[in-house]
Protein backbone atom coordinates (compact mmCIF):
# COMPACT_ATOMS: atom_id res chain seq x y z
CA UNK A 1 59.64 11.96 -105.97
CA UNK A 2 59.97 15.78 -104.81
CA UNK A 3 56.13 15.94 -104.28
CA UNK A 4 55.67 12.28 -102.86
CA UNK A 5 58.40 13.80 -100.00
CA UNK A 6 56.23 16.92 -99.91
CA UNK A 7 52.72 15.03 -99.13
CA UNK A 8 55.02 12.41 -96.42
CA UNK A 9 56.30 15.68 -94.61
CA UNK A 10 52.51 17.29 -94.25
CA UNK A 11 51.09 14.13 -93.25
CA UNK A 12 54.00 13.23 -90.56
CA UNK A 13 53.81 16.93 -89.04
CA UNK A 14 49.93 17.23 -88.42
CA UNK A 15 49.62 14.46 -86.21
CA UNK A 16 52.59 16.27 -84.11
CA UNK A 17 50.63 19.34 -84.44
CA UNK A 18 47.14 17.68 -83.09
CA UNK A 19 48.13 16.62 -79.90
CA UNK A 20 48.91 19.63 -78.88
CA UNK A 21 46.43 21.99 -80.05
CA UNK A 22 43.24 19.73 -78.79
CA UNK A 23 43.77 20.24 -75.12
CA UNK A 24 43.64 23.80 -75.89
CA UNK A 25 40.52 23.74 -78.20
CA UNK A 26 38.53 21.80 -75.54
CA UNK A 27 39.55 24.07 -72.68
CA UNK A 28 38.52 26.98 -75.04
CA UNK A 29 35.34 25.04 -75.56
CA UNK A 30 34.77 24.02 -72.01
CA UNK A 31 35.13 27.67 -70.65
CA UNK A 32 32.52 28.67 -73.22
CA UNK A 33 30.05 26.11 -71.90
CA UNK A 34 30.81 26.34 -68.57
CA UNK A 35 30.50 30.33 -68.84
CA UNK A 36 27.05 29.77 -70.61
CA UNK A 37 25.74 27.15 -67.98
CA UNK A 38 26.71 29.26 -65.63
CA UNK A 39 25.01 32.45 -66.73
CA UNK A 40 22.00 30.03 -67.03
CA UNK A 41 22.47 28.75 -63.96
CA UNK A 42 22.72 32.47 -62.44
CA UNK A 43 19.80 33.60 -64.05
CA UNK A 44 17.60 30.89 -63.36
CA UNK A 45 18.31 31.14 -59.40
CA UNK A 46 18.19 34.56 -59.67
CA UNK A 47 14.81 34.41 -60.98
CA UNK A 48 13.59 31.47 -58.37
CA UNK A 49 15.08 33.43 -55.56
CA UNK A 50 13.35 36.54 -56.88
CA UNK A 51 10.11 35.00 -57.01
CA UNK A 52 10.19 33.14 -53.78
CA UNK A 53 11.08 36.44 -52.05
CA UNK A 54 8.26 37.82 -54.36
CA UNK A 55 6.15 35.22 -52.70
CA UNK A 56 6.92 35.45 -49.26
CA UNK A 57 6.64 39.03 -49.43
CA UNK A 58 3.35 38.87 -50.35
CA UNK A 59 2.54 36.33 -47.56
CA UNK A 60 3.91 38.25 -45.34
CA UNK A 61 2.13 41.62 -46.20
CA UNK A 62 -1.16 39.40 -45.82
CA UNK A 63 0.31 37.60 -42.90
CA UNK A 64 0.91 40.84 -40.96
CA UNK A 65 -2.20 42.84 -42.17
CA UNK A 66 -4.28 39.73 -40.18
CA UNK A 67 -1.49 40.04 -37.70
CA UNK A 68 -2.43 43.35 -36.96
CA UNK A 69 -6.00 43.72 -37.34
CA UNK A 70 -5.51 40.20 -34.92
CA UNK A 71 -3.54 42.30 -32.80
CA UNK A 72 -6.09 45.30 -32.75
CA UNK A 73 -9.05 42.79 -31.89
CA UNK A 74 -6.45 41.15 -29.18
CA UNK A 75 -5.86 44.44 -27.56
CA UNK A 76 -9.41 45.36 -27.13
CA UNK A 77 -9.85 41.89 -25.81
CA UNK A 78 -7.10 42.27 -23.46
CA UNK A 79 -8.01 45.48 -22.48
CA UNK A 80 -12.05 44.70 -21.54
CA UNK A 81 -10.45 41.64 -19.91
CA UNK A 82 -7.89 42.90 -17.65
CA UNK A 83 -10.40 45.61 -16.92
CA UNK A 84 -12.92 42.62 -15.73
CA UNK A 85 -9.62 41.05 -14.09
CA UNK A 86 -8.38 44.02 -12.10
CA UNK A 87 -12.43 44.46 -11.21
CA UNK A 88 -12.71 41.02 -10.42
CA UNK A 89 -8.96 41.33 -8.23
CA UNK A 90 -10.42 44.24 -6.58
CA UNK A 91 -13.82 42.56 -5.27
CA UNK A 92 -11.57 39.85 -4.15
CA UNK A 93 -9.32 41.85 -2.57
CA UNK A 94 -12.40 43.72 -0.72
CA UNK A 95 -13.72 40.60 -0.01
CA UNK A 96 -10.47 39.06 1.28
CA UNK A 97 -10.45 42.15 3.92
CA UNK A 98 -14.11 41.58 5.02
CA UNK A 99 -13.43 37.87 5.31
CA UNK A 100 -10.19 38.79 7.60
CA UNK A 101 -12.59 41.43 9.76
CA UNK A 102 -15.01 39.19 10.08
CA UNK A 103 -12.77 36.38 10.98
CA UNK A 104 -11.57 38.38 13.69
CA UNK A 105 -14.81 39.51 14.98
CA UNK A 106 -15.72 35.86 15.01
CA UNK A 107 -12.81 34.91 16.80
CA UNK A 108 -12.86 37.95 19.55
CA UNK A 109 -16.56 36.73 19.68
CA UNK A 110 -16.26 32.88 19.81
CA UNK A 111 -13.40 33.27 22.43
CA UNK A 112 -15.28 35.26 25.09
CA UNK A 113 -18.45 32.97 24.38
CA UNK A 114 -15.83 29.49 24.88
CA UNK A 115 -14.40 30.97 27.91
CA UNK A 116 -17.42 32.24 29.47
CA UNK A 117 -19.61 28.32 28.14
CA UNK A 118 -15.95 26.65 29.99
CA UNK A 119 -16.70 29.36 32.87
CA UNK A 120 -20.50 27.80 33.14
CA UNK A 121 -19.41 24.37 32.13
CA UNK A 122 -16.47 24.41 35.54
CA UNK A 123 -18.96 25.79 38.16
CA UNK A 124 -21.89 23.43 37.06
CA UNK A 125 -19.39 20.89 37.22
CA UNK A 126 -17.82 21.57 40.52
CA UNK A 127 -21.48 21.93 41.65
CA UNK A 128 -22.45 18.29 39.82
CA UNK A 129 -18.82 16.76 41.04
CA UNK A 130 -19.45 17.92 44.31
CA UNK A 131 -22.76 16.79 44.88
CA UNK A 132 -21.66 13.32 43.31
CA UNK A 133 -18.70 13.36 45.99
CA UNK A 134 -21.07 14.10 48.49
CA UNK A 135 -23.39 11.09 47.35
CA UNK A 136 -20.46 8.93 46.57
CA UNK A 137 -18.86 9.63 50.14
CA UNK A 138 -22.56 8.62 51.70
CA UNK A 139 -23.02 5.38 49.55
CA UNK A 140 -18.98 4.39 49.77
CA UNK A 141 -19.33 4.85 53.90
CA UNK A 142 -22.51 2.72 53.89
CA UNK A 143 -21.48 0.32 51.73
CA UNK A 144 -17.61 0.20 53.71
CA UNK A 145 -19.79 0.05 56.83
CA UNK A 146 -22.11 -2.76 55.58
CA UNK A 147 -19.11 -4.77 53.57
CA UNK A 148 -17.07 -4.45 56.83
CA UNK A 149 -19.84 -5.78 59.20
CA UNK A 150 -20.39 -8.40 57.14
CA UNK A 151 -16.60 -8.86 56.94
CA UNK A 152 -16.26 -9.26 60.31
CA UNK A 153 -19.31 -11.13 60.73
CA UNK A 154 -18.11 -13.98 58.26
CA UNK A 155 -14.82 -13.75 59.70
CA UNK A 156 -15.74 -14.33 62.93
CA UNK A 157 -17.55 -17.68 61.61
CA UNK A 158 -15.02 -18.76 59.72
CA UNK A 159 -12.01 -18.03 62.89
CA UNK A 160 -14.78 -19.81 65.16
CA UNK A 161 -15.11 -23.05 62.69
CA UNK A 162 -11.29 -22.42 62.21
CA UNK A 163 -10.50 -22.84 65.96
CA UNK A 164 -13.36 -25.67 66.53
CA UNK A 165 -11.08 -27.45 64.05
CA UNK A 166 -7.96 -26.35 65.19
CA UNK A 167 -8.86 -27.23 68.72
CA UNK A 168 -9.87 -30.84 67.26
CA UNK A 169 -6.85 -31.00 65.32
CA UNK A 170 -5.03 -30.45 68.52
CA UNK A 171 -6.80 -32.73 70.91
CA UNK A 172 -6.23 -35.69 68.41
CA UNK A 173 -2.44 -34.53 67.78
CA UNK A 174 -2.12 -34.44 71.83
CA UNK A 175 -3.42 -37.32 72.10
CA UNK A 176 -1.82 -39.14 69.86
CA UNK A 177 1.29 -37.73 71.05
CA UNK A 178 0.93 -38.47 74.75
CA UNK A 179 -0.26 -42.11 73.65
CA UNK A 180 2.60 -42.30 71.72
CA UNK A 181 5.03 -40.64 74.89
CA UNK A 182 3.02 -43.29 77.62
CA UNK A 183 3.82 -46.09 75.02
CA UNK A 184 7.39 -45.38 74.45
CA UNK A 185 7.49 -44.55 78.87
CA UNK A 186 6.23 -48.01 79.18
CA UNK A 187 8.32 -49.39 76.70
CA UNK A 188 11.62 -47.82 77.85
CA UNK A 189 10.17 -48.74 82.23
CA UNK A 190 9.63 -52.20 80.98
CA UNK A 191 13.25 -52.27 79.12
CA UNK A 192 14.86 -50.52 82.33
CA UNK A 193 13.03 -53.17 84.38
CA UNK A 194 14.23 -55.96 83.04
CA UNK A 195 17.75 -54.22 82.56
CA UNK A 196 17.74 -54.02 86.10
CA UNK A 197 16.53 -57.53 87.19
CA UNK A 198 19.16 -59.15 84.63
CA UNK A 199 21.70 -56.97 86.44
CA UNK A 200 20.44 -57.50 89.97
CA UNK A 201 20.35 -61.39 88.86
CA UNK A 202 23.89 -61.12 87.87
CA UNK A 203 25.15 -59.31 91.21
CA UNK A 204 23.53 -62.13 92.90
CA UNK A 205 25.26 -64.11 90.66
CA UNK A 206 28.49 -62.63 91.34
CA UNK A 207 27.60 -62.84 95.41
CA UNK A 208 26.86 -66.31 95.37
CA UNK A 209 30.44 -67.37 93.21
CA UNK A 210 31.73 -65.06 96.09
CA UNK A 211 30.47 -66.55 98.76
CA UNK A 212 31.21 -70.23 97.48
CA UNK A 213 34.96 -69.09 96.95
CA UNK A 214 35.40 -68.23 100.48
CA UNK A 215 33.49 -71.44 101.66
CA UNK A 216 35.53 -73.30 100.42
């Protein structure tokens, strides 16, 4: 019975015991891996980054070598060409001042040849203008002189038929006027004459009543 309680209390106290030991065993066991991995880890970036700076250190060394021999090559090129360029500027520049000299020159020469051509131009003018006036004034005064005579000429006809018209015009309206004045005359003597006999007739009228009145 002693050794049956024996084997009960062994078996009831490691399951306590395990509970609280296995957090600690993994944690042990974790740190180990993780410290491991991690070691890995370090060396195998380690050696990556290593060889890619291995790498581009290489490139670069190549890289720069044609770089610079490029740059050498580029130089010399630059050099011949801003030599050319700065020739090149230069003959422009030269040219530039010619083309201003000679611009002037032209323009000191085309001004006194314009002013003496509109000198030449003016006095063959006046000379042209006045000999046009001169023939203008000659054909304007004979053709004034012939425009007016025959102004006056058809004028004249046309006042003459004018007043043959006029003076027919007139006779008929006189006559018909004093026609019409004798008509209304004889009219208004005729109406006065018998105006007068009917009053005459009546003051004989009135003389004869009178007369028989103081007859009787």
């Amino acid at each position: 019975m002693g050794r049956h309680y024996s084997v009960n209390i062994r078996t009831s106290v490691l399951p306590s015991f395990l509970p609280s030991f296995l957090p600690i065993y993994l944690s042990i066991y974790l740190s180990i891996y993780l410290s491991i991995y991690l070691s890995i880890l370090d060396c195998i970036i380690c050696s990556c980054v290593l060889s890619i700076i291995v790498f581009i250190i290489h490139y670069l060394s190549i890289y720069l070598s044609i770089y610079l021999s490029c740059v050498h090559y580029l130089s010399i090129y630059l050099s011949i060409y801003l030599s050319i360029y700065l020739s090149i500027y230069l003959l422009f520049i030269y040219l530039r001042l010619f083309i201003i000299y000679l611009s002037i020159y032209l323009s000191i020469y085309l001004s006194i040849y314009i002013v003496f051509i509109i000198y030449l131009c003016v006095h063959y003018l006046s000379i042209y203008l006045s000999m046009t006036v001169h023939y203008l004034s000659i054909y304007l005064s004979i053709y004034l002189s012939i425009y007016l005579s025959m102004t006056v000429h058809y004028l004249s006809i046309y006042l003459s038929i004018y007043s043959i018209y006029l003076s027919i015009y007139l006779s008929i309206c006189l006559s018909i006027y004093l026609s019409v004045c004798l008509s209304i005359s004889f009219i208004l003597g005729v109406f006065i004459s018998f105006v007068l006999s009917i009053h005459g007739l009546a003051t004989f009228y009135k003389v004869i009543n009178f007369r028989s009145l103081s007859n009787m």
